[in-house]
PDB file of N, CA and C in Angstrom:
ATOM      1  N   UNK A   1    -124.944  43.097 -54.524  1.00  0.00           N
ATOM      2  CA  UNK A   1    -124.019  44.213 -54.381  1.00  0.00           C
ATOM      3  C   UNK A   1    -124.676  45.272 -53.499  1.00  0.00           C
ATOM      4  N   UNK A   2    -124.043  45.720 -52.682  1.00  0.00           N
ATOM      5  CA  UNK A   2    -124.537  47.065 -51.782  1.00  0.00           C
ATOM      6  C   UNK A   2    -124.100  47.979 -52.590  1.00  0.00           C
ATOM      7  N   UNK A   3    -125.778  49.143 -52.014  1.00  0.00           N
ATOM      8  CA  UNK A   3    -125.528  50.716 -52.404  1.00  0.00           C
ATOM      9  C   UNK A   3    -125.480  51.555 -51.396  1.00  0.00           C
ATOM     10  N   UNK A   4    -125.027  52.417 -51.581  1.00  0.00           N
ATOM     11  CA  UNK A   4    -124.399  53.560 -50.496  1.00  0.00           C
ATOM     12  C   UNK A   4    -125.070  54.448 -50.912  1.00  0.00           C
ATOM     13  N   UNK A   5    -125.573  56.125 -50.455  1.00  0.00           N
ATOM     14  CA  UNK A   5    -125.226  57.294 -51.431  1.00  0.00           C
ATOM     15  C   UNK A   5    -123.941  57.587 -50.895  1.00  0.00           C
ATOM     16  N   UNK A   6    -123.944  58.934 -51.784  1.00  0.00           N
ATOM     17  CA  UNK A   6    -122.946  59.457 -51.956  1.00  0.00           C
ATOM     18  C   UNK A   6    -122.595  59.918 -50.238  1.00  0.00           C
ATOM     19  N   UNK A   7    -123.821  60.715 -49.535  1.00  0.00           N
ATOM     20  CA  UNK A   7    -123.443  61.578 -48.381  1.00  0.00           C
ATOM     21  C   UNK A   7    -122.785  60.046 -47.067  1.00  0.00           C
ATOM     22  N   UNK A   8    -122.995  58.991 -48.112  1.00  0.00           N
ATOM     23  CA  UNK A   8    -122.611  57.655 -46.642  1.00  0.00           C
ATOM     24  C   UNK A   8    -121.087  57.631 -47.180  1.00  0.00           C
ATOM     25  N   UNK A   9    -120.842  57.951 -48.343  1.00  0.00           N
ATOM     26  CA  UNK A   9    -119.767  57.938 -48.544  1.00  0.00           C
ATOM     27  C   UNK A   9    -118.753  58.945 -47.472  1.00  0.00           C
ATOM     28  N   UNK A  10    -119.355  60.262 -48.009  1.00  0.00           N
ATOM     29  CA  UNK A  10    -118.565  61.688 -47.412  1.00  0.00           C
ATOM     30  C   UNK A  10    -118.119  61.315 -45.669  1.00  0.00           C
ATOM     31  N   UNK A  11    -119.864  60.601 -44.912  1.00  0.00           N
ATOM     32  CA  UNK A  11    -119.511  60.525 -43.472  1.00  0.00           C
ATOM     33  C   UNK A  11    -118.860  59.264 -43.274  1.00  0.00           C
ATOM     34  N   UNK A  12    -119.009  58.498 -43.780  1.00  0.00           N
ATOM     35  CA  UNK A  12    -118.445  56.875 -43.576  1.00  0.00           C
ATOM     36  C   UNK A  12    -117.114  56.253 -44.497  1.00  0.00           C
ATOM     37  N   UNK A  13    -116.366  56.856 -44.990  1.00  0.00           N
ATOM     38  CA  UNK A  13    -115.297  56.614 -45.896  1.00  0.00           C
ATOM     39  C   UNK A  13    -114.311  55.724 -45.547  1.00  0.00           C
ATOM     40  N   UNK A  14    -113.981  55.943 -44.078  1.00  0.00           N
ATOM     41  CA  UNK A  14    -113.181  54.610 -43.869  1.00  0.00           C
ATOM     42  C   UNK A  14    -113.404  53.343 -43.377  1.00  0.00           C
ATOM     43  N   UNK A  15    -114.594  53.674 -42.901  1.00  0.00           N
ATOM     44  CA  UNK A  15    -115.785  52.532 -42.863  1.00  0.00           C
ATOM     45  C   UNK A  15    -116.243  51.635 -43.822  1.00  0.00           C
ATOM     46  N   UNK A  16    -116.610  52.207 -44.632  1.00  0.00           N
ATOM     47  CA  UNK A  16    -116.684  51.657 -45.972  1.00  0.00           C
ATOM     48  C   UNK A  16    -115.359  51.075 -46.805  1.00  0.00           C
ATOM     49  N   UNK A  17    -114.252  51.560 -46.964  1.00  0.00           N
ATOM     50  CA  UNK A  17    -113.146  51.440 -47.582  1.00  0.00           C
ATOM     51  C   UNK A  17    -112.597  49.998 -46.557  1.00  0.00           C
ATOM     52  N   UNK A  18    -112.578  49.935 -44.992  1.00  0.00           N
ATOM     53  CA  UNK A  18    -112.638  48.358 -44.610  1.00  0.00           C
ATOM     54  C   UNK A  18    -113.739  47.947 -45.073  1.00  0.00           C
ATOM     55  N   UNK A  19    -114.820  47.852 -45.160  1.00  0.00           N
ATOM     56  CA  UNK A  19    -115.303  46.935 -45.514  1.00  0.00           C
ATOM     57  C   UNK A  19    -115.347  45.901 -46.806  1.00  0.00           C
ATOM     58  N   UNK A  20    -115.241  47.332 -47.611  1.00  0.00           N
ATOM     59  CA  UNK A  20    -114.082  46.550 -49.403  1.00  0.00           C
ATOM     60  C   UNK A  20    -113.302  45.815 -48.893  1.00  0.00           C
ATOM     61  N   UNK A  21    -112.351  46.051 -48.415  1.00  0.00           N
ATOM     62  CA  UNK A  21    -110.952  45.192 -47.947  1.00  0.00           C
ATOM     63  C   UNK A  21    -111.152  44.028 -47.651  1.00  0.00           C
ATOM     64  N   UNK A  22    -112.288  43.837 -46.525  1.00  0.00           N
ATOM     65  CA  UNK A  22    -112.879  42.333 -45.782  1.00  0.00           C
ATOM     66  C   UNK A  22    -113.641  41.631 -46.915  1.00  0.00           C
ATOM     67  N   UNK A  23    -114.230  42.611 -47.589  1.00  0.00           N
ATOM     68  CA  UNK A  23    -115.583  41.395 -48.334  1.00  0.00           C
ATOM     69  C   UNK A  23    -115.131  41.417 -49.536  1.00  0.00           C
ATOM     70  N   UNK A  24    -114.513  42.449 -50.070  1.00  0.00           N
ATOM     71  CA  UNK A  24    -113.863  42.797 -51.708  1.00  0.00           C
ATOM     72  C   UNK A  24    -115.213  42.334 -52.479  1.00  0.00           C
ATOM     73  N   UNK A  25    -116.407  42.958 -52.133  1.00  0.00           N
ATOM     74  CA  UNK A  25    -117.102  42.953 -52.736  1.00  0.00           C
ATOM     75  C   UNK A  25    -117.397  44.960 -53.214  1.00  0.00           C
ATOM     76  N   UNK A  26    -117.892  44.815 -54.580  1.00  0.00           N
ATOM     77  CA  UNK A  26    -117.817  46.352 -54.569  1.00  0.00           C
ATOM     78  C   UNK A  26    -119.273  46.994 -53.996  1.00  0.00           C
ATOM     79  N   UNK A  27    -119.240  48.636 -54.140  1.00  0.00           N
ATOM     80  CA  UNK A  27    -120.116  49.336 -53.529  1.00  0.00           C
ATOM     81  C   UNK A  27    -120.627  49.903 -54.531  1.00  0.00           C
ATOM     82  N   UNK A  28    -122.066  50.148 -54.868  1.00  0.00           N
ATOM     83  CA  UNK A  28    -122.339  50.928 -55.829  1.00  0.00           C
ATOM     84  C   UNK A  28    -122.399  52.423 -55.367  1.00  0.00           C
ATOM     85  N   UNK A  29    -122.088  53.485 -55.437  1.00  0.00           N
ATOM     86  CA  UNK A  29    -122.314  55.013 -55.255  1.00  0.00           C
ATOM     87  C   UNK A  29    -123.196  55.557 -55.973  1.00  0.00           C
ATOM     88  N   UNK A  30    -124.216  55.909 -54.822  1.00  0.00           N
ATOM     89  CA  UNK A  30    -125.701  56.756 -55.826  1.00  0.00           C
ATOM     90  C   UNK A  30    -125.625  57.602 -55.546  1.00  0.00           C
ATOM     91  N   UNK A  31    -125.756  59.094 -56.122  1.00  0.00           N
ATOM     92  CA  UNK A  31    -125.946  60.613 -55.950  1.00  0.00           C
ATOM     93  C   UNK A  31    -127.069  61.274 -56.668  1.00  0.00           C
ATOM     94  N   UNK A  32    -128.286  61.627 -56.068  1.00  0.00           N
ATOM     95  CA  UNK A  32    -129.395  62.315 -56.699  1.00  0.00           C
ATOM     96  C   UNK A  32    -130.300  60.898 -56.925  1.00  0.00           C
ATOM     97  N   UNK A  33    -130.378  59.937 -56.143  1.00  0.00           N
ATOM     98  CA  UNK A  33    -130.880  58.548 -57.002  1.00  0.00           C
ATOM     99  C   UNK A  33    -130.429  57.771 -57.881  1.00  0.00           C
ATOM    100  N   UNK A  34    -129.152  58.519 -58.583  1.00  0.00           N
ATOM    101  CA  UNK A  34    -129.171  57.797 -59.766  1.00  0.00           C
ATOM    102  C   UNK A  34    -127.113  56.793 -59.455  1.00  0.00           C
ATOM    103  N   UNK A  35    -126.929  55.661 -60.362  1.00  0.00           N
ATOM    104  CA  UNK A  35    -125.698  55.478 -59.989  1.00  0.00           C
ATOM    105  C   UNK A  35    -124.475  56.200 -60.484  1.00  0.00           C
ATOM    106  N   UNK A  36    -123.680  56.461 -59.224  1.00  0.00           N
ATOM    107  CA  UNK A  36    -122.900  57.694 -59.821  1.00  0.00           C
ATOM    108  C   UNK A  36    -121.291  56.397 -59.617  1.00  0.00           C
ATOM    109  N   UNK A  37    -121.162  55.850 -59.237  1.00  0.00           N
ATOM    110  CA  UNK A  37    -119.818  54.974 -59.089  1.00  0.00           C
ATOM    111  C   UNK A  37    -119.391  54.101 -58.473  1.00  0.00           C
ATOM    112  N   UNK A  38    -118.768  53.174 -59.025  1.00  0.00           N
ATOM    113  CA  UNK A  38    -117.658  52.088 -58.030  1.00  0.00           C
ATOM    114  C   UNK A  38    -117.337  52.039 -57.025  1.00  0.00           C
ATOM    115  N   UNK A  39    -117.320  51.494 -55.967  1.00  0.00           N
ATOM    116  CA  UNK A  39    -115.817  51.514 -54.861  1.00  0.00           C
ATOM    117  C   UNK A  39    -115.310  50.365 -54.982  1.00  0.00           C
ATOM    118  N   UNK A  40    -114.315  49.803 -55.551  1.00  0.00           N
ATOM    119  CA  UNK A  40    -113.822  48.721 -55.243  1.00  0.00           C
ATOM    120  C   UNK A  40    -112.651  48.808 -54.394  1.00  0.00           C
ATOM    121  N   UNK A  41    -112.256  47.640 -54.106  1.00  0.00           N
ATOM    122  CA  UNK A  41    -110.847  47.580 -53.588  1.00  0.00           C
ATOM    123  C   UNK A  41    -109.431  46.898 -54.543  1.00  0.00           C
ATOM    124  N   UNK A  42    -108.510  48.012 -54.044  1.00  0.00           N
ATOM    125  CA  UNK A  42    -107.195  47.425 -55.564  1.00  0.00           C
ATOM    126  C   UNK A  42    -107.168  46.475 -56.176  1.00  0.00           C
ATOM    127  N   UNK A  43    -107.119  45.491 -55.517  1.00  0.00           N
ATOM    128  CA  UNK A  43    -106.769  44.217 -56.103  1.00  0.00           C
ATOM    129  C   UNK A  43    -107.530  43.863 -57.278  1.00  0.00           C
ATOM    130  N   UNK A  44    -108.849  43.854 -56.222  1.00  0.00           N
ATOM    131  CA  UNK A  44    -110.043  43.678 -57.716  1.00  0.00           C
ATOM    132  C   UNK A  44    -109.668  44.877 -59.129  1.00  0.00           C
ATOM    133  N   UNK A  45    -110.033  45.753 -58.676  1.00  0.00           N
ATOM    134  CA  UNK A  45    -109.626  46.040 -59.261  1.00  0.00           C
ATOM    135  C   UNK A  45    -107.974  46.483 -60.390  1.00  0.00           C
ATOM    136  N   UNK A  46    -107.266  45.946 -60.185  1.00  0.00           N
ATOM    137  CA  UNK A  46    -106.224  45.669 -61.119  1.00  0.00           C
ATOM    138  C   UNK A  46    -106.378  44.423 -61.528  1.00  0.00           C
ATOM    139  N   UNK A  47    -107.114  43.511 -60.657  1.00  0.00           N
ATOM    140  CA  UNK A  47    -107.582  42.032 -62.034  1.00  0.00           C
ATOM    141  C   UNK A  47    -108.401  42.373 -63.343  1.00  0.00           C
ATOM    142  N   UNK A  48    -109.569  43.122 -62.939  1.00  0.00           N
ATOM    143  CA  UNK A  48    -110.053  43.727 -63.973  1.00  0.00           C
ATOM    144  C   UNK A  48    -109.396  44.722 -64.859  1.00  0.00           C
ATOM    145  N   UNK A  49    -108.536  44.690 -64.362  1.00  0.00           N
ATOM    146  CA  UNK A  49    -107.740  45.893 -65.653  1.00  0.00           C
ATOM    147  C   UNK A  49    -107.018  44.388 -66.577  1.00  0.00           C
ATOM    148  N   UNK A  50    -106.657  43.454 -65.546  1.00  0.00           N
ATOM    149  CA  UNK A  50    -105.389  42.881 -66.566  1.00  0.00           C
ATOM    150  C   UNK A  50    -106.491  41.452 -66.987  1.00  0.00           C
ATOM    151  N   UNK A  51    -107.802  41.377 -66.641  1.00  0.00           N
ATOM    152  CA  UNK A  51    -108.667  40.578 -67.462  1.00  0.00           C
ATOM    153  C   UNK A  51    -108.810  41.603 -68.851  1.00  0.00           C
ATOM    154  N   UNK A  52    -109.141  42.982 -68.453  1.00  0.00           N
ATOM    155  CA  UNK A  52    -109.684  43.774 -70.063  1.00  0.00           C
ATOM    156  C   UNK A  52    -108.273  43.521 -70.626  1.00  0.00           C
ATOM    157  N   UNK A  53    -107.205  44.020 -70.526  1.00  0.00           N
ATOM    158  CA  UNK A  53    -106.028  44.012 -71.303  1.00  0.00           C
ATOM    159  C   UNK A  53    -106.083  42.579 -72.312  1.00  0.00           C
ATOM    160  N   UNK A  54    -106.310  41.482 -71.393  1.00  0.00           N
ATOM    161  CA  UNK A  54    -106.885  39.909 -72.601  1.00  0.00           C
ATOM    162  C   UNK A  54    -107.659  39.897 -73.318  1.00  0.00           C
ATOM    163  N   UNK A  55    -108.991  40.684 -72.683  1.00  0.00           N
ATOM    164  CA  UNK A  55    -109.868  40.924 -73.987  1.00  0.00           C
ATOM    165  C   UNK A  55    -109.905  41.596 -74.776  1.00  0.00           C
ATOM    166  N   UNK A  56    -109.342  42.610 -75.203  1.00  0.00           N
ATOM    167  CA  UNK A  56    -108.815  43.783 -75.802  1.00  0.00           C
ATOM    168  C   UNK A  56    -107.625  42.870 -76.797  1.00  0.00           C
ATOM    169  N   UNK A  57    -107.048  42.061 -76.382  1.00  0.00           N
ATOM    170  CA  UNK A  57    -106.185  41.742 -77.002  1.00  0.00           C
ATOM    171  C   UNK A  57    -106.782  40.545 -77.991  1.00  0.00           C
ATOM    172  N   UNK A  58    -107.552  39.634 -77.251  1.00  0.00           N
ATOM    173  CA  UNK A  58    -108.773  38.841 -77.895  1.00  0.00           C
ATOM    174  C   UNK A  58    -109.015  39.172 -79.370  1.00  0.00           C
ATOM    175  N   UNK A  59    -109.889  40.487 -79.084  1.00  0.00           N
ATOM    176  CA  UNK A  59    -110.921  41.351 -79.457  1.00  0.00           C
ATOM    177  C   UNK A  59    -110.194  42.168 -81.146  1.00  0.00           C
ATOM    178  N   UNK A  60    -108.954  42.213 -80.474  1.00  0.00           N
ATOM    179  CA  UNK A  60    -107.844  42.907 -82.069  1.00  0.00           C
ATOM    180  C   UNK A  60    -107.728  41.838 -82.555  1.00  0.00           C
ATOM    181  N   UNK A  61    -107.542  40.219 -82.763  1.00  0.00           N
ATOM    182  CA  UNK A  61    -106.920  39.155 -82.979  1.00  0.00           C
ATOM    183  C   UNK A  61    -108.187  38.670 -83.630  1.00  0.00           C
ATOM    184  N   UNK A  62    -109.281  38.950 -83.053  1.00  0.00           N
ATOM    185  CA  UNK A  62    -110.610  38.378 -83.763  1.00  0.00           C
ATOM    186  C   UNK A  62    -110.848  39.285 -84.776  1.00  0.00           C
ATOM    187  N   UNK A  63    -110.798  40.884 -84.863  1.00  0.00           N
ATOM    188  CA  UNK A  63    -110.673  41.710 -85.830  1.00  0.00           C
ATOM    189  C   UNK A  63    -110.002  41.630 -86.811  1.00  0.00           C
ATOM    190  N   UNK A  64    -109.250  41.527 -86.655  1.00  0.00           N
ATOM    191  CA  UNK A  64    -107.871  41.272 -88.094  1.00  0.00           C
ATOM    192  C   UNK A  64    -108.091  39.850 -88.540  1.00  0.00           C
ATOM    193  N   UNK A  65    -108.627  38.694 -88.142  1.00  0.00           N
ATOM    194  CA  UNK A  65    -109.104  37.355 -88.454  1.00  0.00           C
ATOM    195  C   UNK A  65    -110.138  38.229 -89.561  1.00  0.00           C
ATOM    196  N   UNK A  66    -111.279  38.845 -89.134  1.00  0.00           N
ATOM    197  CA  UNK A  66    -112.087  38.838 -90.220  1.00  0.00           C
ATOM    198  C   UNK A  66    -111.834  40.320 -91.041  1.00  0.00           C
ATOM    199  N   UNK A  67    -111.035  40.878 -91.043  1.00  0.00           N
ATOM    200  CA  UNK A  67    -110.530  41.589 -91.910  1.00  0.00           C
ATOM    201  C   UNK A  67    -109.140  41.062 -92.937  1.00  0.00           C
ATOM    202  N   UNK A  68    -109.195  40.115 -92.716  1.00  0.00           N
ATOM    203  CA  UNK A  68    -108.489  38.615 -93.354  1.00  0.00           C
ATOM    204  C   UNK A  68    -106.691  39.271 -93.155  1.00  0.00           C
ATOM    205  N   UNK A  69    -106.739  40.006 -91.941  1.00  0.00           N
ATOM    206  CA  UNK A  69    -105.234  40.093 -91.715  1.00  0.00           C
ATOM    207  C   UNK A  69    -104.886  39.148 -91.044  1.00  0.00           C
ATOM    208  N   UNK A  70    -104.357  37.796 -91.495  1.00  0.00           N
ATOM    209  CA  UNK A  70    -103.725  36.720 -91.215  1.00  0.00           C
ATOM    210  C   UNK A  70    -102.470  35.756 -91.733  1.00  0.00           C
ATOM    211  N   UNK A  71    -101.988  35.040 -91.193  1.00  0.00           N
ATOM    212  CA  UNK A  71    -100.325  34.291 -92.022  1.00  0.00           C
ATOM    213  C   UNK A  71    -100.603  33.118 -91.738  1.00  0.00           C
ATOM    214  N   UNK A  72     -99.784  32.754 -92.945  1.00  0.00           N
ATOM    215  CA  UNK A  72     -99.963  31.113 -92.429  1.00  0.00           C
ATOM    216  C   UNK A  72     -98.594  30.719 -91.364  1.00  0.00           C
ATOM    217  N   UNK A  73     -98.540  29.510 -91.017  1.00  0.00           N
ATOM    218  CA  UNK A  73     -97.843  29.179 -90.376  1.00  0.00           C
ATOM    219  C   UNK A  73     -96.168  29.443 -90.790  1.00  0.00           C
ATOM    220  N   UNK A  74     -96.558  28.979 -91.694  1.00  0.00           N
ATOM    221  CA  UNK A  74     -94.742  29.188 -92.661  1.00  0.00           C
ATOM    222  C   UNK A  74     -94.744  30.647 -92.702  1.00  0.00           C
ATOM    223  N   UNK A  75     -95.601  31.462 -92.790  1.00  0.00           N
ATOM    224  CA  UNK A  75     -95.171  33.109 -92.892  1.00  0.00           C
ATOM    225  C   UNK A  75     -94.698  33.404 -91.750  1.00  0.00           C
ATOM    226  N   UNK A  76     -95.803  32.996 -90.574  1.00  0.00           N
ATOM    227  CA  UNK A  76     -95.215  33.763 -89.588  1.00  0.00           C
ATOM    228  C   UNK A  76     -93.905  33.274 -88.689  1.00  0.00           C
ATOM    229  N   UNK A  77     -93.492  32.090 -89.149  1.00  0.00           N
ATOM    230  CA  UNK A  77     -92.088  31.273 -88.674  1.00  0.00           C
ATOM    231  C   UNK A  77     -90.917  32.112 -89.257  1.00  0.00           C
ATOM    232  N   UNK A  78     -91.586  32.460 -90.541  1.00  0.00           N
ATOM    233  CA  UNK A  78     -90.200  33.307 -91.452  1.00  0.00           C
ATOM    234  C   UNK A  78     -89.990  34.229 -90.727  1.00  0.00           C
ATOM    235  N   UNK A  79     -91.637  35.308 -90.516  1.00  0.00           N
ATOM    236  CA  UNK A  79     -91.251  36.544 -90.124  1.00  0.00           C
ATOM    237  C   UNK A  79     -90.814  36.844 -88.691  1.00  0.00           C
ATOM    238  N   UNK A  80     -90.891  35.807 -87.219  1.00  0.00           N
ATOM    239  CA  UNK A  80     -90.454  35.573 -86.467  1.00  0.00           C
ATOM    240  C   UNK A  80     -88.782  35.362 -86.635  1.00  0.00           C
ATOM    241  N   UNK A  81     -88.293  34.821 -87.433  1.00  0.00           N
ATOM    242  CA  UNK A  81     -87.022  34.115 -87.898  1.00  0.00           C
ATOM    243  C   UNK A  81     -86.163  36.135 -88.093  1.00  0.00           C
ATOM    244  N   UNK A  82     -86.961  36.499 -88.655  1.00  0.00           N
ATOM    245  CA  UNK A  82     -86.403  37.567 -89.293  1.00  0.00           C
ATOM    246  C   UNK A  82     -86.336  38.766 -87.916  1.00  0.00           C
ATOM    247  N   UNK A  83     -86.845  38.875 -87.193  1.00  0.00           N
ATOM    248  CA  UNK A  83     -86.813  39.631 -85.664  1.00  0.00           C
ATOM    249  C   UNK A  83     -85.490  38.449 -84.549  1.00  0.00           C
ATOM    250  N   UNK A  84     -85.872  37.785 -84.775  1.00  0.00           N
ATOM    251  CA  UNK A  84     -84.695  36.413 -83.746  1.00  0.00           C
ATOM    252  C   UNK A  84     -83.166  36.843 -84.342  1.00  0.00           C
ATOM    253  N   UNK A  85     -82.940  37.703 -85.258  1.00  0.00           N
ATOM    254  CA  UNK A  85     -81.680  37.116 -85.691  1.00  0.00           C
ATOM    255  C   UNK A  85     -80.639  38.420 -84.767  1.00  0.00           C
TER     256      UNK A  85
END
């Protein structure tokens, strides 16, 4: 992954912003040495939003498994049955 600072950002912005586009690889942003942020380009980034949205959804489904919020098959056919009508 390439790093930028910040001031390559300020002078080089659309420079940089094609180059996301071509390589859609991201940029790390350093300010003071240290990492201050992302640049990606959209796409990537809205996959990563709608990969977290799966894991997030994962992640509640594995929770309530061991907080033993679960149905059996016949429950949840009923309680499906009961929203369908």
């Amino acid at each position: 992954m390439r790093t930028e600072l910040v001031t390559t950002l300020k002078r080089q912005a659309t420079e940089l912003l094609s180059d996301i586009e071509r390589d859609r690889q991201p940029i790390l942003i350093t300010q003071h040495g240290l990492p201050s942020a992302y640049l990606v380009d959209v796409e990537s980034f809205e996959l990563m939003q709608q990969r977290m949205s799966v894991l997030e959804g994962i992640a509640r489904g594995e929770m309530a498994i061991a907080e033993g919020r679960v149905a059996t098959h016949a429950e949840a056919k009923a309680r499906l049955a009961r929203w369908l009508k």
